[in-house]
N, C-alpha and C. Protein backbone atom coordinates (compact mmCIF):
# COMPACT_ATOMS: atom_id res chain seq x y z
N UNK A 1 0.81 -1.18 0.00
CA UNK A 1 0.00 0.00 0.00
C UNK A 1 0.87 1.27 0.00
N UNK A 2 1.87 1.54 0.70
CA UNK A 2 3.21 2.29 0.50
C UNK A 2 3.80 2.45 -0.45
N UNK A 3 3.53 1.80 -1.31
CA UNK A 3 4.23 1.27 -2.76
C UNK A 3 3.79 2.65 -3.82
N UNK A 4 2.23 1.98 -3.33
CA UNK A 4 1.91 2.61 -4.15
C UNK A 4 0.96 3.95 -3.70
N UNK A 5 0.83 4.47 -2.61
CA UNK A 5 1.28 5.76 -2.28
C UNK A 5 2.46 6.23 -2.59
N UNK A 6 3.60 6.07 -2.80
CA UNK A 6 4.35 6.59 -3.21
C UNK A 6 3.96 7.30 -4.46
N UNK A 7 3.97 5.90 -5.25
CA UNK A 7 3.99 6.13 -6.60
C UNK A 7 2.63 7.18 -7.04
N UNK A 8 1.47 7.37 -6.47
CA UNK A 8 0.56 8.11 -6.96
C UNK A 8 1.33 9.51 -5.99
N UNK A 9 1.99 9.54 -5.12
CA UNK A 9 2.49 10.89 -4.55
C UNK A 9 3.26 11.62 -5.94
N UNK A 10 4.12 10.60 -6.90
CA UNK A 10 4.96 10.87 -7.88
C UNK A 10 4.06 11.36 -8.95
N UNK A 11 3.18 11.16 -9.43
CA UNK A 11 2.02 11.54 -9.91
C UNK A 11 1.71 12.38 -9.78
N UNK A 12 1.63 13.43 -8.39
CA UNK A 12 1.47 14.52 -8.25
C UNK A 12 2.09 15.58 -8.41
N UNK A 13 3.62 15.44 -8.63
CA UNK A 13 4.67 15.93 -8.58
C UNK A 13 5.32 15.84 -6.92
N UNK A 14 4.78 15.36 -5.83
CA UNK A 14 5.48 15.13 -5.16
C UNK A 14 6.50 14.26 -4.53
N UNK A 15 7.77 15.20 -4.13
CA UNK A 15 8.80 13.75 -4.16
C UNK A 15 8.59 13.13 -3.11
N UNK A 16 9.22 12.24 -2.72
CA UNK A 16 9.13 10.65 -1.90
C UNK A 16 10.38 11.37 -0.68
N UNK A 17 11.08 12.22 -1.38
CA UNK A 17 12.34 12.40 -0.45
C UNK A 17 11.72 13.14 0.51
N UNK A 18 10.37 13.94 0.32
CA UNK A 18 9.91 14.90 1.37
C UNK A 18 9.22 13.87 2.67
N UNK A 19 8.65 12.84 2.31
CA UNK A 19 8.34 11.79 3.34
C UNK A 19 9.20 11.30 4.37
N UNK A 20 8.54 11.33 5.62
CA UNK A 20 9.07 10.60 6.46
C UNK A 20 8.46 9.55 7.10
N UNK A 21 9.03 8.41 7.83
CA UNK A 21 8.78 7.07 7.56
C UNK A 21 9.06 6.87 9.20
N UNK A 22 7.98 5.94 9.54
CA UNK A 22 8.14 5.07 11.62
C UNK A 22 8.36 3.72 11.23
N UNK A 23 8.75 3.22 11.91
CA UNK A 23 8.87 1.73 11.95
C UNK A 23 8.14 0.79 13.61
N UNK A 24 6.85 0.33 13.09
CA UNK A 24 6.37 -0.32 14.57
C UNK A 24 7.29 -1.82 14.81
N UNK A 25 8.89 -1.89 15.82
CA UNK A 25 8.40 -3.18 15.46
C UNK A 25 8.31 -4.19 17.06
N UNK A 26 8.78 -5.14 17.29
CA UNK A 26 9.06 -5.61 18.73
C UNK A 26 10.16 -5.72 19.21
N UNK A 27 9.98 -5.89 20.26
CA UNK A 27 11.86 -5.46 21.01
C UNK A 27 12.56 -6.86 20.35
N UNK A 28 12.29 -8.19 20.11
CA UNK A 28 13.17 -8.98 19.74
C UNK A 28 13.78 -9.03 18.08
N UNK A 29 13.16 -7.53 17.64
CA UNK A 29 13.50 -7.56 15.84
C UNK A 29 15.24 -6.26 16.10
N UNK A 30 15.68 -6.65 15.07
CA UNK A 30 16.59 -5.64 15.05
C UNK A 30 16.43 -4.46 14.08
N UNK A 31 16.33 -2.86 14.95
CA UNK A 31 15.94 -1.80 13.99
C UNK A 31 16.65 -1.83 12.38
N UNK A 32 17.62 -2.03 13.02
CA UNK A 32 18.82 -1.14 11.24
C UNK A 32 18.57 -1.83 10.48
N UNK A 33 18.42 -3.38 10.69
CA UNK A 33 18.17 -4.25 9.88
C UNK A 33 16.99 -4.20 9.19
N UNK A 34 15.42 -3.70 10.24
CA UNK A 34 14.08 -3.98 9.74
C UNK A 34 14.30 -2.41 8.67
N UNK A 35 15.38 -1.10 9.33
CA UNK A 35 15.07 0.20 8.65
C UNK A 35 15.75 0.04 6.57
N UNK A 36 16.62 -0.55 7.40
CA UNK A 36 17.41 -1.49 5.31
C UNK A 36 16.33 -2.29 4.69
N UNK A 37 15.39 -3.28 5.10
CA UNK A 37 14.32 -3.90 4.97
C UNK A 37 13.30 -2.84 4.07
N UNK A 38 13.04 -2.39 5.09
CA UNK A 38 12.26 -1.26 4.69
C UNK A 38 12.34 -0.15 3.45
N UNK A 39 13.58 0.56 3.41
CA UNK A 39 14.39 1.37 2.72
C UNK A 39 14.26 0.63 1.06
N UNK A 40 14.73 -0.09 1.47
CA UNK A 40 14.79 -1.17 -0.19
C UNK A 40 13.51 -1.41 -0.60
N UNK A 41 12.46 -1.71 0.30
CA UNK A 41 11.14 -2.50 -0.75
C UNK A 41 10.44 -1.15 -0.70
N UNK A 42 10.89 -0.05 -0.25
CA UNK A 42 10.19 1.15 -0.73
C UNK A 42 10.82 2.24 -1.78
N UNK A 43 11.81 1.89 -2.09
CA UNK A 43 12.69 2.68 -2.85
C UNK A 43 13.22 4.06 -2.34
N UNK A 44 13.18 3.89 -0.65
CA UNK A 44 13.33 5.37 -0.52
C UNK A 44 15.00 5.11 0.57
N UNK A 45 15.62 6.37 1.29
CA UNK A 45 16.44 6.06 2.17
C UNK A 45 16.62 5.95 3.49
N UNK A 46 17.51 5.43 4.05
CA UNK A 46 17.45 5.27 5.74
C UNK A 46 16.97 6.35 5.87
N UNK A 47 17.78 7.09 5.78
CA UNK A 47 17.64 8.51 6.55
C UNK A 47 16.52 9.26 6.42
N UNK A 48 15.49 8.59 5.90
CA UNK A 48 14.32 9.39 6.41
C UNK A 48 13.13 8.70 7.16
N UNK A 49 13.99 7.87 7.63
CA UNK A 49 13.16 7.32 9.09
C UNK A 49 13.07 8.07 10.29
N UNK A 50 12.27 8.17 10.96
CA UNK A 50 12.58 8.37 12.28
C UNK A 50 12.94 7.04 13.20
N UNK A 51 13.26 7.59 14.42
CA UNK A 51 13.33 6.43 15.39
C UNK A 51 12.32 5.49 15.43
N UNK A 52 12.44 4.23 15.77
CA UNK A 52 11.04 3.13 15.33
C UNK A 52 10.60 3.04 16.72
N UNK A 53 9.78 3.13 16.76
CA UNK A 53 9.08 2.62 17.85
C UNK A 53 8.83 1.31 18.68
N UNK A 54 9.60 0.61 19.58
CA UNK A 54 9.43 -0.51 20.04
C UNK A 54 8.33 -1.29 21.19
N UNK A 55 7.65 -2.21 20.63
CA UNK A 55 6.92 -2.80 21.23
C UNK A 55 7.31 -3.71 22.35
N UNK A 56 7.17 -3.99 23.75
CA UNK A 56 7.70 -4.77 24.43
C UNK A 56 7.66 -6.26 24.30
N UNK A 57 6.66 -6.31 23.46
CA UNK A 57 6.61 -8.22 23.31
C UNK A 57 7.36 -8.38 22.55
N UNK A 58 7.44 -9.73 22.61
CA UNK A 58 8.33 -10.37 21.34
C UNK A 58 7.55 -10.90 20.40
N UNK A 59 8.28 -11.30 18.97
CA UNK A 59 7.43 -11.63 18.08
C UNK A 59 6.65 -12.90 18.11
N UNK A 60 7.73 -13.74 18.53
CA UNK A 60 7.47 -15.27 18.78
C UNK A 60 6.20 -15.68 19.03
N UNK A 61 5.39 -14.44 20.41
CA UNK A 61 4.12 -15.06 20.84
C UNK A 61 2.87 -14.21 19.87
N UNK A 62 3.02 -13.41 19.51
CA UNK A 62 1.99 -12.97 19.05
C UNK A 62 1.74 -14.09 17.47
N UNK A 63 0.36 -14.06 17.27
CA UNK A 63 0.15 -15.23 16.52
C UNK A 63 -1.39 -14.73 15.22
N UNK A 64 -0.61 -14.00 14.49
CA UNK A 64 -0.91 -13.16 13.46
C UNK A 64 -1.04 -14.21 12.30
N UNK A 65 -1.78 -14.20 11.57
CA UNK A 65 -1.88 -15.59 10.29
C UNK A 65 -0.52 -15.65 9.54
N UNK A 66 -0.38 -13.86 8.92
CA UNK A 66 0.66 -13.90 7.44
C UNK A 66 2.16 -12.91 8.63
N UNK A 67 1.74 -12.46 10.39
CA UNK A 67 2.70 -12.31 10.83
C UNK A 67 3.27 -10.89 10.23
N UNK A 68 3.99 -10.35 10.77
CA UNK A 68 4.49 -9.07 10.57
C UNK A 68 5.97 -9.36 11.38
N UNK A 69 6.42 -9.89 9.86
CA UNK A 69 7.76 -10.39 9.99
C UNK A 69 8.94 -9.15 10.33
N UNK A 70 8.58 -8.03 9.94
CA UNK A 70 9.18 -6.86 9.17
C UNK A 70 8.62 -5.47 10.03
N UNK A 71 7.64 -5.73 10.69
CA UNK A 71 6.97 -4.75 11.19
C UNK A 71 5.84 -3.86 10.44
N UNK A 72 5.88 -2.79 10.84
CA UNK A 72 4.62 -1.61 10.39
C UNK A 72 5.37 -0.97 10.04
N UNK A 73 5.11 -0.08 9.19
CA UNK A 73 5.45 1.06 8.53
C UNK A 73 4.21 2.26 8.46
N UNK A 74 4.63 3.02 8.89
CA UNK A 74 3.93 4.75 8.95
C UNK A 74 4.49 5.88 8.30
N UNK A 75 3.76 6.55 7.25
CA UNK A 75 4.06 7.45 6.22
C UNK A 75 3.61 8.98 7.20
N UNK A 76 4.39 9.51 7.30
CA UNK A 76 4.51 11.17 7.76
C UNK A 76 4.91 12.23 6.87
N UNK A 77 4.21 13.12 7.43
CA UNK A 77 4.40 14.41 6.61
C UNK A 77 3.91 15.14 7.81
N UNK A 78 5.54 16.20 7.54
CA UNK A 78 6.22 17.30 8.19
C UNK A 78 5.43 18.45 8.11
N UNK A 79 4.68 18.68 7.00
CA UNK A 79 4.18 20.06 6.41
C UNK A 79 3.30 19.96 6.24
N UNK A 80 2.30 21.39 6.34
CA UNK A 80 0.88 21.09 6.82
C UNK A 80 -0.01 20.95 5.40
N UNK A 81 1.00 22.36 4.57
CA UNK A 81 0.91 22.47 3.50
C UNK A 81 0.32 21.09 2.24
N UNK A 82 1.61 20.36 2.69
CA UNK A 82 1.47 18.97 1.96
C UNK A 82 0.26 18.14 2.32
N UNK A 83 0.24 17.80 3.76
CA UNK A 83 -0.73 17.34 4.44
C UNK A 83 -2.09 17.33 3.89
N UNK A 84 -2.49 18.89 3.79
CA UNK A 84 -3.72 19.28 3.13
C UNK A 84 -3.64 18.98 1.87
N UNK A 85 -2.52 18.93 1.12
CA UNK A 85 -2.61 18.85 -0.56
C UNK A 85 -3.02 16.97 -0.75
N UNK A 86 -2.52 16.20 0.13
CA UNK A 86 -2.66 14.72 -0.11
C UNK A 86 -3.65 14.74 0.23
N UNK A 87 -4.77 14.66 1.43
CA UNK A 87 -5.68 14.45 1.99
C UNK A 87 -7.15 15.27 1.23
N UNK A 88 -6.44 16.22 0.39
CA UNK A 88 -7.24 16.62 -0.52
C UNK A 88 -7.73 15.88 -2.30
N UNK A 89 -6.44 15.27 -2.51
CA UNK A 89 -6.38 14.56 -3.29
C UNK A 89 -6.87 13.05 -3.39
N UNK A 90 -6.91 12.74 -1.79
CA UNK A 90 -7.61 11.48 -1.53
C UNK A 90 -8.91 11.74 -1.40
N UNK A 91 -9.75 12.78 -1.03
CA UNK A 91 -10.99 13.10 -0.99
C UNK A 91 -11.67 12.70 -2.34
N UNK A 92 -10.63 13.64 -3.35
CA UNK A 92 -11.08 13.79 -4.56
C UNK A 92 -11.22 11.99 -5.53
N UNK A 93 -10.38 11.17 -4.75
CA UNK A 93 -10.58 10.06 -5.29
C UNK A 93 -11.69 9.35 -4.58
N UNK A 94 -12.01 9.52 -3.65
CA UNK A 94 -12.93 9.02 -2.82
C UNK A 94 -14.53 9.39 -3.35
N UNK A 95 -14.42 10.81 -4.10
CA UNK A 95 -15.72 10.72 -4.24
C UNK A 95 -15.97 10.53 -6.02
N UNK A 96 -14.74 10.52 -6.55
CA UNK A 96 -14.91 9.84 -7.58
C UNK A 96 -15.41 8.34 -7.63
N UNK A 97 -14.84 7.83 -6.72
CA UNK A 97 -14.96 6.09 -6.60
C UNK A 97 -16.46 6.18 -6.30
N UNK A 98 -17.30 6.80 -6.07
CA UNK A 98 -18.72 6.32 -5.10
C UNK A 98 -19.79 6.62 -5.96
N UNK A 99 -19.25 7.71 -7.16
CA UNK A 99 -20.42 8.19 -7.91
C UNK A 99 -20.67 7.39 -8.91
């Protein structure tokens, strides 16, 4: 789904480099590793992660069907500006889709 938010952000003319990115994952995953994980199947770079957020369980017990090997990922935006311009643009698809 990130994927391809991106890619319709690119569509807009907005870049991907202005995004910033969370990582949910559990204390027994390793960050740098899940943030390279991440970085790669989104085409974007470390460095625009923030700090990930750690969950105290471990993965082992939680018992998810397809599992969240990799964690969560959360798309941010810094600017309010932008904010309003996406959320406006999703409106506009939203009420295209219904009519």
């Amino acid at each position: 789904m990130i994927k391809f938010f991106i890619r319709w952000l690119d569509g807009t003319g907005v870049s991907a480099q202005l995004l910033r990115l969370r990582l949910h994952l559990y204390s027994d995953m390793h960050a740098r590793k899940e943030t390279r994980f991440w970085a790669n199947a989104l085409g974007v770079s470390e460095k625009q992660f923030r700090k990930p957020y750690i969950k105290k369980s471990i993965r082992k017990i939680i018992n998810y069907k397809n599992g969240f090997g990799h964690g969560t990922c959360e798309v941010i935006f810094d600017n309010q500006k932008m904010t309003d311009y996406v959320l406006m643009g999703l409106k506009y698809l939203r009420e295209m889709y219904n009519r």
